[in-house]
C-alpha atoms as a PDB file:
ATOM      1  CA  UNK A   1       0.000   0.000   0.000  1.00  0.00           C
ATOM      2  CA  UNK A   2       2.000   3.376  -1.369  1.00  0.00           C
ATOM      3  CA  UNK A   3      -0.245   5.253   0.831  1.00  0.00           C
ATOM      4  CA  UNK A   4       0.739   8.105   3.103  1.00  0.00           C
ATOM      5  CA  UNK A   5      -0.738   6.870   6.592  1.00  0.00           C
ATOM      6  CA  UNK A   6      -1.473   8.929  10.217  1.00  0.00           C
ATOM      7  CA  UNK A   7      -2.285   7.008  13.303  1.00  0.00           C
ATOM      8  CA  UNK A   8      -3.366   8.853  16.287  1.00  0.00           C
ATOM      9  CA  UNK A   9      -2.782   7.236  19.550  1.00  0.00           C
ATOM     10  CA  UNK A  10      -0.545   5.030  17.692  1.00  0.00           C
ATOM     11  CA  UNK A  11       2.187   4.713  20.712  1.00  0.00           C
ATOM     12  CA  UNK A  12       1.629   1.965  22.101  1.00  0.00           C
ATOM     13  CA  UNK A  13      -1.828  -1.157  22.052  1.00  0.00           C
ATOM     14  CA  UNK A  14      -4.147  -0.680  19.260  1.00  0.00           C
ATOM     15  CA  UNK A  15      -2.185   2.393  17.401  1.00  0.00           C
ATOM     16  CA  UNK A  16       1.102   0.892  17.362  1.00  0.00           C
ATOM     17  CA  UNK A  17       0.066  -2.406  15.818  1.00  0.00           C
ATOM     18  CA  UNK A  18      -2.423  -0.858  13.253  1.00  0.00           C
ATOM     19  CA  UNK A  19       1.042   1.648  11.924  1.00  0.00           C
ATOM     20  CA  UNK A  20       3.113  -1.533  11.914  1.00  0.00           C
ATOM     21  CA  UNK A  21       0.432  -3.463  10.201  1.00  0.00           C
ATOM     22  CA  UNK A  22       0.773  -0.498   7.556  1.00  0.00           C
ATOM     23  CA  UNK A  23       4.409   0.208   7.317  1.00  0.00           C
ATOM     24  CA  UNK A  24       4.698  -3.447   6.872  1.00  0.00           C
ATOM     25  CA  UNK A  25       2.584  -3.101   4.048  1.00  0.00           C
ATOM     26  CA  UNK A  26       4.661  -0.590   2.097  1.00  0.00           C
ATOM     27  CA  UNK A  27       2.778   2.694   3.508  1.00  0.00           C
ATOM     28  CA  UNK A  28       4.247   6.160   5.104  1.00  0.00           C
ATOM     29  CA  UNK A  29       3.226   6.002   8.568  1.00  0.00           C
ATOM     30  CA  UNK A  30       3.204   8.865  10.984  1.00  0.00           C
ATOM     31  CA  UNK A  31       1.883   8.249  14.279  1.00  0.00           C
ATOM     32  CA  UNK A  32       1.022  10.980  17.176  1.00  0.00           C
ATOM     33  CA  UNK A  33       1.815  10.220  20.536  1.00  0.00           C
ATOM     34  CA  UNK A  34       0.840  12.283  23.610  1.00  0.00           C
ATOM     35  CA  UNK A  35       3.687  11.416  26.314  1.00  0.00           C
ATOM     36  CA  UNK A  36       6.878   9.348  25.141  1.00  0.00           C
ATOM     37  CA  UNK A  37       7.430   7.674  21.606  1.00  0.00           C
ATOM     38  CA  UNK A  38       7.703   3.815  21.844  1.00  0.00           C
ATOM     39  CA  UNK A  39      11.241   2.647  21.070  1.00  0.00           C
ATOM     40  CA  UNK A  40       9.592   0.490  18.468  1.00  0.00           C
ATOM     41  CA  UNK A  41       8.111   3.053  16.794  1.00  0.00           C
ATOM     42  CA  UNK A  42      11.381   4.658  15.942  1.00  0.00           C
ATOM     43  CA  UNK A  43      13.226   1.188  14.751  1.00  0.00           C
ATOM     44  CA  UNK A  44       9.880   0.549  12.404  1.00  0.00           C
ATOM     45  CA  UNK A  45      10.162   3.664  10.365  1.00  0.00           C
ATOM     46  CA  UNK A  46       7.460   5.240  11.837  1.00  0.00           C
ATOM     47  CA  UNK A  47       7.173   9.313  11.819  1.00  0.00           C
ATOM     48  CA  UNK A  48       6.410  10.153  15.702  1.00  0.00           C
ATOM     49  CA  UNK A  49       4.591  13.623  16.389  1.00  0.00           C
ATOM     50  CA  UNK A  50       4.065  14.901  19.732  1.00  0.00           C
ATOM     51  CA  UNK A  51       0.185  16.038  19.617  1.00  0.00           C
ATOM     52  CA  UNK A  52      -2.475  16.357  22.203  1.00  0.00           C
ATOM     53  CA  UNK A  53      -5.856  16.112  19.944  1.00  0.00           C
ATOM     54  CA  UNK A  54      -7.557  18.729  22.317  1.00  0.00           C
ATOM     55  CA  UNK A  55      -5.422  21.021  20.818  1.00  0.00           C
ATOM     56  CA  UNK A  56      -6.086  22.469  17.915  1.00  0.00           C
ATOM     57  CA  UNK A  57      -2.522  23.971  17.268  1.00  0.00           C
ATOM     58  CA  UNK A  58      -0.955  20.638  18.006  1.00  0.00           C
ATOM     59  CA  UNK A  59      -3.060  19.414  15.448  1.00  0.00           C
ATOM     60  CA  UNK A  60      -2.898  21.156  12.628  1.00  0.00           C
ATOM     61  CA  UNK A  61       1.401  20.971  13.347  1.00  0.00           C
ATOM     62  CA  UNK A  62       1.095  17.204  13.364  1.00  0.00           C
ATOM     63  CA  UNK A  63      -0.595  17.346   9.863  1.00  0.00           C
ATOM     64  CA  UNK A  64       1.431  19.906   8.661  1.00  0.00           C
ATOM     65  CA  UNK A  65       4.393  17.838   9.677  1.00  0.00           C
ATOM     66  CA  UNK A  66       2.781  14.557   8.062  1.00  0.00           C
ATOM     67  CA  UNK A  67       2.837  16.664   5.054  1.00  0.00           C
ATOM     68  CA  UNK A  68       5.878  18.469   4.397  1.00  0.00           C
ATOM     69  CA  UNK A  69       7.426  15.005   5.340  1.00  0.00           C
ATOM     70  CA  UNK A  70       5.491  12.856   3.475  1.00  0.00           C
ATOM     71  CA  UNK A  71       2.663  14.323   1.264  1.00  0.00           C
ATOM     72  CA  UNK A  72      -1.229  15.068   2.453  1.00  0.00           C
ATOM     73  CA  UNK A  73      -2.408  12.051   4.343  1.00  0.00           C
ATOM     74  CA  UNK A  74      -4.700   9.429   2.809  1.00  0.00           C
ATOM     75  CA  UNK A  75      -5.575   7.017   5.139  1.00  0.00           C
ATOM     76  CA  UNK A  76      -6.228   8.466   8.687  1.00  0.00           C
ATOM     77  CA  UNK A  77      -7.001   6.277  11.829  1.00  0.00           C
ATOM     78  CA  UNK A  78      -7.931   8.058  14.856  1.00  0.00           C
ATOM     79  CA  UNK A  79      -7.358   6.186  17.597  1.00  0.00           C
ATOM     80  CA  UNK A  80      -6.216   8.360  20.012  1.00  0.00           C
ATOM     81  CA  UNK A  81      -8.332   7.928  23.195  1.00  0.00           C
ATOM     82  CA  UNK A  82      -8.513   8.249  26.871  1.00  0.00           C
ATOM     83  CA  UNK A  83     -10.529   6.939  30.367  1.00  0.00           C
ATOM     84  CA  UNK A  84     -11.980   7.993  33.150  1.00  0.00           C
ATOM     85  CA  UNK A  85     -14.326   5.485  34.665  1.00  0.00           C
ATOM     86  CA  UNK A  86     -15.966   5.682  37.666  1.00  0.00           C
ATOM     87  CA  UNK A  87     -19.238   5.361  38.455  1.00  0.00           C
ATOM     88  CA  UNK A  88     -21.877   8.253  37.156  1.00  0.00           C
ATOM     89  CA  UNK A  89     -23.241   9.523  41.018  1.00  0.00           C
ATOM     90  CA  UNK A  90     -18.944  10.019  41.863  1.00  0.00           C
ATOM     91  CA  UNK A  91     -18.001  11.186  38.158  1.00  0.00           C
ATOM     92  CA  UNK A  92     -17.483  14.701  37.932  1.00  0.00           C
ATOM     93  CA  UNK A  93     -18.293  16.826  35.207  1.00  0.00           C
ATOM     94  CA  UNK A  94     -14.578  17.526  34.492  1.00  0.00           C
ATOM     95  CA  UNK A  95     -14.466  14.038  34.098  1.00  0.00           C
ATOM     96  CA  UNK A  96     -17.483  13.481  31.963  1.00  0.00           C
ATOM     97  CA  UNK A  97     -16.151  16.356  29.578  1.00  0.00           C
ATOM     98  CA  UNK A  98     -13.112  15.659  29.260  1.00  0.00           C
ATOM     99  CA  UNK A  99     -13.206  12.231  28.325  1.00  0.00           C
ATOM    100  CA  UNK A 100     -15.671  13.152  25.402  1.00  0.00           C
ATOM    101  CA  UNK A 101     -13.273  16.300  24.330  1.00  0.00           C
ATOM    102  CA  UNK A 102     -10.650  13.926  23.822  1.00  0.00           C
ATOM    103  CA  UNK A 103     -12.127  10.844  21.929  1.00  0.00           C
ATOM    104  CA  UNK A 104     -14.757  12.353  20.447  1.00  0.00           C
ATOM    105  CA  UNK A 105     -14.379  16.414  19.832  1.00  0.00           C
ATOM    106  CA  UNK A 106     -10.533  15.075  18.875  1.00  0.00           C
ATOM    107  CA  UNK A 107     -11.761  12.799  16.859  1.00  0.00           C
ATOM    108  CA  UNK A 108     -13.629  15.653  15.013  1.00  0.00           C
ATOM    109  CA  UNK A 109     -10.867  18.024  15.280  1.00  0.00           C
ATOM    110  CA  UNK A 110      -8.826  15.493  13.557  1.00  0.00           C
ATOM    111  CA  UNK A 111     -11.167  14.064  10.910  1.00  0.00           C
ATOM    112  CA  UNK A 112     -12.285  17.436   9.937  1.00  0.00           C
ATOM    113  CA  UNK A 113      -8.391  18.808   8.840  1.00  0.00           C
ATOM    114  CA  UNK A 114      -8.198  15.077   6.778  1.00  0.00           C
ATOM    115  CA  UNK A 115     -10.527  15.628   5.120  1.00  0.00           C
ATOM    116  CA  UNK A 116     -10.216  18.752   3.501  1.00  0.00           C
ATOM    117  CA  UNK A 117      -7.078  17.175   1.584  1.00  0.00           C
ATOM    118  CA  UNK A 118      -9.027  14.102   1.090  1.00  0.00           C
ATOM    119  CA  UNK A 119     -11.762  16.163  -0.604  1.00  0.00           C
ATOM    120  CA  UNK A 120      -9.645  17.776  -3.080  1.00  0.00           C
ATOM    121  CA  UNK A 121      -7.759  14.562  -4.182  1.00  0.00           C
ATOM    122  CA  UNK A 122     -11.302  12.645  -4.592  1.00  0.00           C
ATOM    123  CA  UNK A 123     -10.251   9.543  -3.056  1.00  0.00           C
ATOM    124  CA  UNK A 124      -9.489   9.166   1.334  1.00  0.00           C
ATOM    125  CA  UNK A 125      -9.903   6.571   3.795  1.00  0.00           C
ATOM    126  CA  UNK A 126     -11.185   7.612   7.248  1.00  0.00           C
ATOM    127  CA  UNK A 127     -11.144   4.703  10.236  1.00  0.00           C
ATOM    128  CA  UNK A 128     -12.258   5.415  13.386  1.00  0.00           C
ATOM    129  CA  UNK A 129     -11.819   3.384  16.410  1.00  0.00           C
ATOM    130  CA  UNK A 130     -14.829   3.152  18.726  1.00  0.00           C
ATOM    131  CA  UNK A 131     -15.844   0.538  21.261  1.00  0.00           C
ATOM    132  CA  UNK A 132     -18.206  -2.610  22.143  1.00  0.00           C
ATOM    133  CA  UNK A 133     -19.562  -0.154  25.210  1.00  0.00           C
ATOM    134  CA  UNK A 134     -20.503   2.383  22.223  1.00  0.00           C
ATOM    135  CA  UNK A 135     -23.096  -0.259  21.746  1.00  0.00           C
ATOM    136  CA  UNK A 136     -23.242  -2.590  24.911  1.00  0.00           C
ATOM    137  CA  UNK A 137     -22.694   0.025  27.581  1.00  0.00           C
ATOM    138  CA  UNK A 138     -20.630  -0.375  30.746  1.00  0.00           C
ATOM    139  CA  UNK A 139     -21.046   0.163  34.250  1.00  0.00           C
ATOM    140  CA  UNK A 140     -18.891   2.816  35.362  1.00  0.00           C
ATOM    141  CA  UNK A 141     -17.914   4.096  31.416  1.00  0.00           C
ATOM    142  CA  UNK A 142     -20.770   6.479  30.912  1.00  0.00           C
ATOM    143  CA  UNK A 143     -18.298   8.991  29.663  1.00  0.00           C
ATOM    144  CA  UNK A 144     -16.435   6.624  27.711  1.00  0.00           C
ATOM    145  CA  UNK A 145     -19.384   4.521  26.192  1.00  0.00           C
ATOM    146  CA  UNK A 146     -20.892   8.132  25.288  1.00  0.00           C
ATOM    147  CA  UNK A 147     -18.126   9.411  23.207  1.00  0.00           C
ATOM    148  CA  UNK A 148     -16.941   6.171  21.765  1.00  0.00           C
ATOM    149  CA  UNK A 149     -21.621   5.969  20.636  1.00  0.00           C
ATOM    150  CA  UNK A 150     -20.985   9.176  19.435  1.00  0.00           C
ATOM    151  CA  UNK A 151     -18.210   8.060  17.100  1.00  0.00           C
ATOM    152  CA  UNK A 152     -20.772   6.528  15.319  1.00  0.00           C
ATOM    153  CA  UNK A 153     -23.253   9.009  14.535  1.00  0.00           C
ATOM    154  CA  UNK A 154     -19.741  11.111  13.241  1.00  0.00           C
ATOM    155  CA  UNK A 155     -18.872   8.581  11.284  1.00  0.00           C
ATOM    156  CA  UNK A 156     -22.088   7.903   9.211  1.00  0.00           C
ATOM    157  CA  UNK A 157     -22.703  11.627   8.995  1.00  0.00           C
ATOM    158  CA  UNK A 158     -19.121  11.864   7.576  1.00  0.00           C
ATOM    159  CA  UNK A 159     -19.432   8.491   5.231  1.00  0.00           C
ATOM    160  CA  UNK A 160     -22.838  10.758   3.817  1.00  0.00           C
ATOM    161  CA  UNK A 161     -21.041  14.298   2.981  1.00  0.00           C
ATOM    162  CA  UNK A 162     -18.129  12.925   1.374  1.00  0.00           C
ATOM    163  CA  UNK A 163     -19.154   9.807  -0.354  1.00  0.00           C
ATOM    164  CA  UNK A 164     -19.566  12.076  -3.768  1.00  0.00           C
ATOM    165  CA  UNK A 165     -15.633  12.242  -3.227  1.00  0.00           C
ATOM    166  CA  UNK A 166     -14.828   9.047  -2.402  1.00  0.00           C
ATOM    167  CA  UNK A 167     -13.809   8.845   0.537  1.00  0.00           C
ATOM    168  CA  UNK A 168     -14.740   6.478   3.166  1.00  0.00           C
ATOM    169  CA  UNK A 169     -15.371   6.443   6.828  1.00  0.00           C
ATOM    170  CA  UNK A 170     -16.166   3.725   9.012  1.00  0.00           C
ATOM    171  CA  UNK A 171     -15.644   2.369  12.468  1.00  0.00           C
ATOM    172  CA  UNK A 172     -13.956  -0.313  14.004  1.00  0.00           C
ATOM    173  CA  UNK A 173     -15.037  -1.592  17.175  1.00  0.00           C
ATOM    174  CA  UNK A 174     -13.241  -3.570  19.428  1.00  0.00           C
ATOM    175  CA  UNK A 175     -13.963  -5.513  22.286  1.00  0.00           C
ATOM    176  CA  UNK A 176     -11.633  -6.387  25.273  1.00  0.00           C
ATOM    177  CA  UNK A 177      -8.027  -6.561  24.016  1.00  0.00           C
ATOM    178  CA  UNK A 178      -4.763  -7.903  25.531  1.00  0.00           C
ATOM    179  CA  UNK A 179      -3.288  -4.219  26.047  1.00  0.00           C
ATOM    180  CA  UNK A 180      -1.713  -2.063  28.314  1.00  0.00           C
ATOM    181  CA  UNK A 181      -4.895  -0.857  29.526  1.00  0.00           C
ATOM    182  CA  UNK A 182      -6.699  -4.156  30.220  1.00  0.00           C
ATOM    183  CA  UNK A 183      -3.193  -5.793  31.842  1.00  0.00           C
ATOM    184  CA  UNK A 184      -4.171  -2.500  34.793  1.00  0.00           C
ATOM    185  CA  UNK A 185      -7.017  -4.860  35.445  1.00  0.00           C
ATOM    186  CA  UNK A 186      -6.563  -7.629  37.802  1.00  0.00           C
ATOM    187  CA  UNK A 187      -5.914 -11.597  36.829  1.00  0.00           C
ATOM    188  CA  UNK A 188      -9.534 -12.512  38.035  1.00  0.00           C
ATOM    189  CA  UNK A 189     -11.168  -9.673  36.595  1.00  0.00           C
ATOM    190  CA  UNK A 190      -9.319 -10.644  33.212  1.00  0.00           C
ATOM    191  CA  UNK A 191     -10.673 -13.498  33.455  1.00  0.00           C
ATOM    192  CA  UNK A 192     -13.952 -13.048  33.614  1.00  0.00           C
ATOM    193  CA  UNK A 193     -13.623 -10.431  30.619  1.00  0.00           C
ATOM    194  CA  UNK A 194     -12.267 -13.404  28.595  1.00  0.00           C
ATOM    195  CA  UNK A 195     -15.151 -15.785  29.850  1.00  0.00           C
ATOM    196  CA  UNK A 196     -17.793 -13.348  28.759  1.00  0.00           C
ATOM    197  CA  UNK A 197     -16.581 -13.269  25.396  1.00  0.00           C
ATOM    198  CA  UNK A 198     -18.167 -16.025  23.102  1.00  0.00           C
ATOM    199  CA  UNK A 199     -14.889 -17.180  21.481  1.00  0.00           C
ATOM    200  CA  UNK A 200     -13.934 -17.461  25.206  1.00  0.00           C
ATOM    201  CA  UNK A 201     -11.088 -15.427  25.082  1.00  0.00           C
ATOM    202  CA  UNK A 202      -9.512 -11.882  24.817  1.00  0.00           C
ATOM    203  CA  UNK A 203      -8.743 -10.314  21.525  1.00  0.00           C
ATOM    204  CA  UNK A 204      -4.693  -9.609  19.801  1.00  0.00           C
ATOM    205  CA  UNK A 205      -4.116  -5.427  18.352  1.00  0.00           C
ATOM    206  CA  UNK A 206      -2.782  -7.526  15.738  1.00  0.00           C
ATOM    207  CA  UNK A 207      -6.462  -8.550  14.843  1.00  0.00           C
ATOM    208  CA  UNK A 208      -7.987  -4.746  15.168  1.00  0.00           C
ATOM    209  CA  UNK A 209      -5.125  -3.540  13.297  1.00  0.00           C
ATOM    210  CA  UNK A 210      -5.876  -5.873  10.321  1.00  0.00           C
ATOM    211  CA  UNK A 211      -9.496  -5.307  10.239  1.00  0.00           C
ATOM    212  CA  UNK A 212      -8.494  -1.700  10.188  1.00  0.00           C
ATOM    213  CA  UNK A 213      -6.010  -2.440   6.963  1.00  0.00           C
ATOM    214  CA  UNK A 214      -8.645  -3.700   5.617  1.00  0.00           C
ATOM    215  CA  UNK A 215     -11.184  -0.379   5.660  1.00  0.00           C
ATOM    216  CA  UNK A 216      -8.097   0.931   3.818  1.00  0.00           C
ATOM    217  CA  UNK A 217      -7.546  -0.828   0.964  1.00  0.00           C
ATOM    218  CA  UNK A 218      -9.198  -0.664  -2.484  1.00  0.00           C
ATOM    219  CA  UNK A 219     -11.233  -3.990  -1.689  1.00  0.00           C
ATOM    220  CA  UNK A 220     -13.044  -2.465   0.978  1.00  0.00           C
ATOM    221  CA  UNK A 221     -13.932   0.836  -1.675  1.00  0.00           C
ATOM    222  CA  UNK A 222     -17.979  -0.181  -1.598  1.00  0.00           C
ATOM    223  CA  UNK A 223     -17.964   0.154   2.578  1.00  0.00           C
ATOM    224  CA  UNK A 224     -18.606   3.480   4.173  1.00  0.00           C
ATOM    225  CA  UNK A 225     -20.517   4.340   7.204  1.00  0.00           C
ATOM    226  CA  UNK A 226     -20.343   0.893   8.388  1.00  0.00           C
ATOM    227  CA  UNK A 227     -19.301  -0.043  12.566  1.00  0.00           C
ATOM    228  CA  UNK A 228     -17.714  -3.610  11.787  1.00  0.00           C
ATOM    229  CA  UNK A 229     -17.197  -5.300  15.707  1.00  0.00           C
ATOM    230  CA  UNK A 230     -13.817  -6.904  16.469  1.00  0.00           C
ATOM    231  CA  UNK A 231     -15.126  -8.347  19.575  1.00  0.00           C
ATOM    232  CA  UNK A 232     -15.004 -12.126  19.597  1.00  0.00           C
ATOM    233  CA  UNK A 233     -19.117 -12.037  19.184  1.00  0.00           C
ATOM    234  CA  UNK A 234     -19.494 -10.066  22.280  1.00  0.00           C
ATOM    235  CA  UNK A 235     -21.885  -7.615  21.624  1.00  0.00           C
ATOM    236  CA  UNK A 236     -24.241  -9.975  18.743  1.00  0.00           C
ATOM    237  CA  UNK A 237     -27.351  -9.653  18.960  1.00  0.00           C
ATOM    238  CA  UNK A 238     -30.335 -12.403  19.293  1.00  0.00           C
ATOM    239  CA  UNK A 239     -30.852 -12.420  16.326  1.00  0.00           C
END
């Protein structure tokens, strides 16, 4: 894939694995980063960016870097996310907001300046990563399972304006995955996670990060606006 490529959040889990899975693959990668760039990250090629997505200075840098380095970015993944659970009667509205300024309003901020370069070249891939709990729900993630819902609704309203163009948008949406994140939880916990899950089992970023390649390439041209689960039938319905 001779595409130019910018993963945000792409440090370490998810991110990191989805920009390997695309550097691998011939592609320019950039990825942003908020605190320290992975070692790997460097040794794989990848361009790192400092960039807080509630920014929008740090943003428009990032791309601006992305481009003078590369060339306007094609295929954009925004990944870049954050947490604050706790349960809704002790979650403070600090909490609550900032949690949706980061994965959501970023997510905007972000899509938004891809776009416009997407536009003018008539062709663009836009991936967003959302969530099982965007659909599911979780006790104590009412901030997070409201921004990563809301993902959705961006996503499909996106897919509509620029299909004319095409350009794609669509959303990937993981359930529980052997990260950084879910190692914080404890053993039991884990495994009750993995028990819940009907292929009995937590998921591999190497598996997100493929389905994500694949909402990239030219044989996934014909799919916009759609939310495809990587969650090891989690969140299937009855039906």
């Amino acid at each position: 894939m001779n595409r130019v490529v910018l993963v945000t959040g792409g440090a370490r889990g998810i991110g990191l694995a989805t920009a390997r899975t695309f550097a691998e693959s011939g592609a320019r990668v950039a990825i942003t980063y908020r605190s320290t760039p992975p070692d790997e990250a460097q040794s794989a090629g990848l361009l790192c960016l400092p960039c807080d997505i509630t920014q929008p200075a740090e943003v428009e840098d990032a791309f601006a870097r992305v481009e003078a380095e590369f060339g306007p970015v094609e295929v954009l993944v925004a990944n870049a996310g954050i947490t604050a659970d706790t349960l809704v009667l002790r979650m403070s509205d600090e909490d609550f907001a900032r949690v949706l300024d980061t994965n959501l309003t970023g997510t905007f901020r972000v899509a938004k300046r891809a776009l416009q370069k997407m536009m003018r070249a008539r062709w663009g891939r836009v991936v967003l990563v959302g969530s099982v709990v965007g659909t599911t729900g979780q006790a104590g993630q009412a901030n997070y399972a409201a921004s990563k819902a809301g993902l959705v609704g961006l996503a499909r309203s996106l897919a509509r304006e620029f299909a004319s163009r095409h350009v794609t948008v669509n959303v990937v949406a993981p359930g529980p995955i052997a990260t950084d994140m879910l190692a914080a939880v404890g053993h039991d916990r884990r495994q009750a996670i993995a028990a819940a899950v009907p292929l009995g089992r937590l998921g591999d970023p190497g598996e997100v990060a493929a389905a994500i390649r694949f909402l990239a390439s030219d044989d996934a041209g014909y799919i916009t606006g759609a939310v495809l689960p990587v969650d090891g039938g989690l969140a299937m319905g009855p039906w």
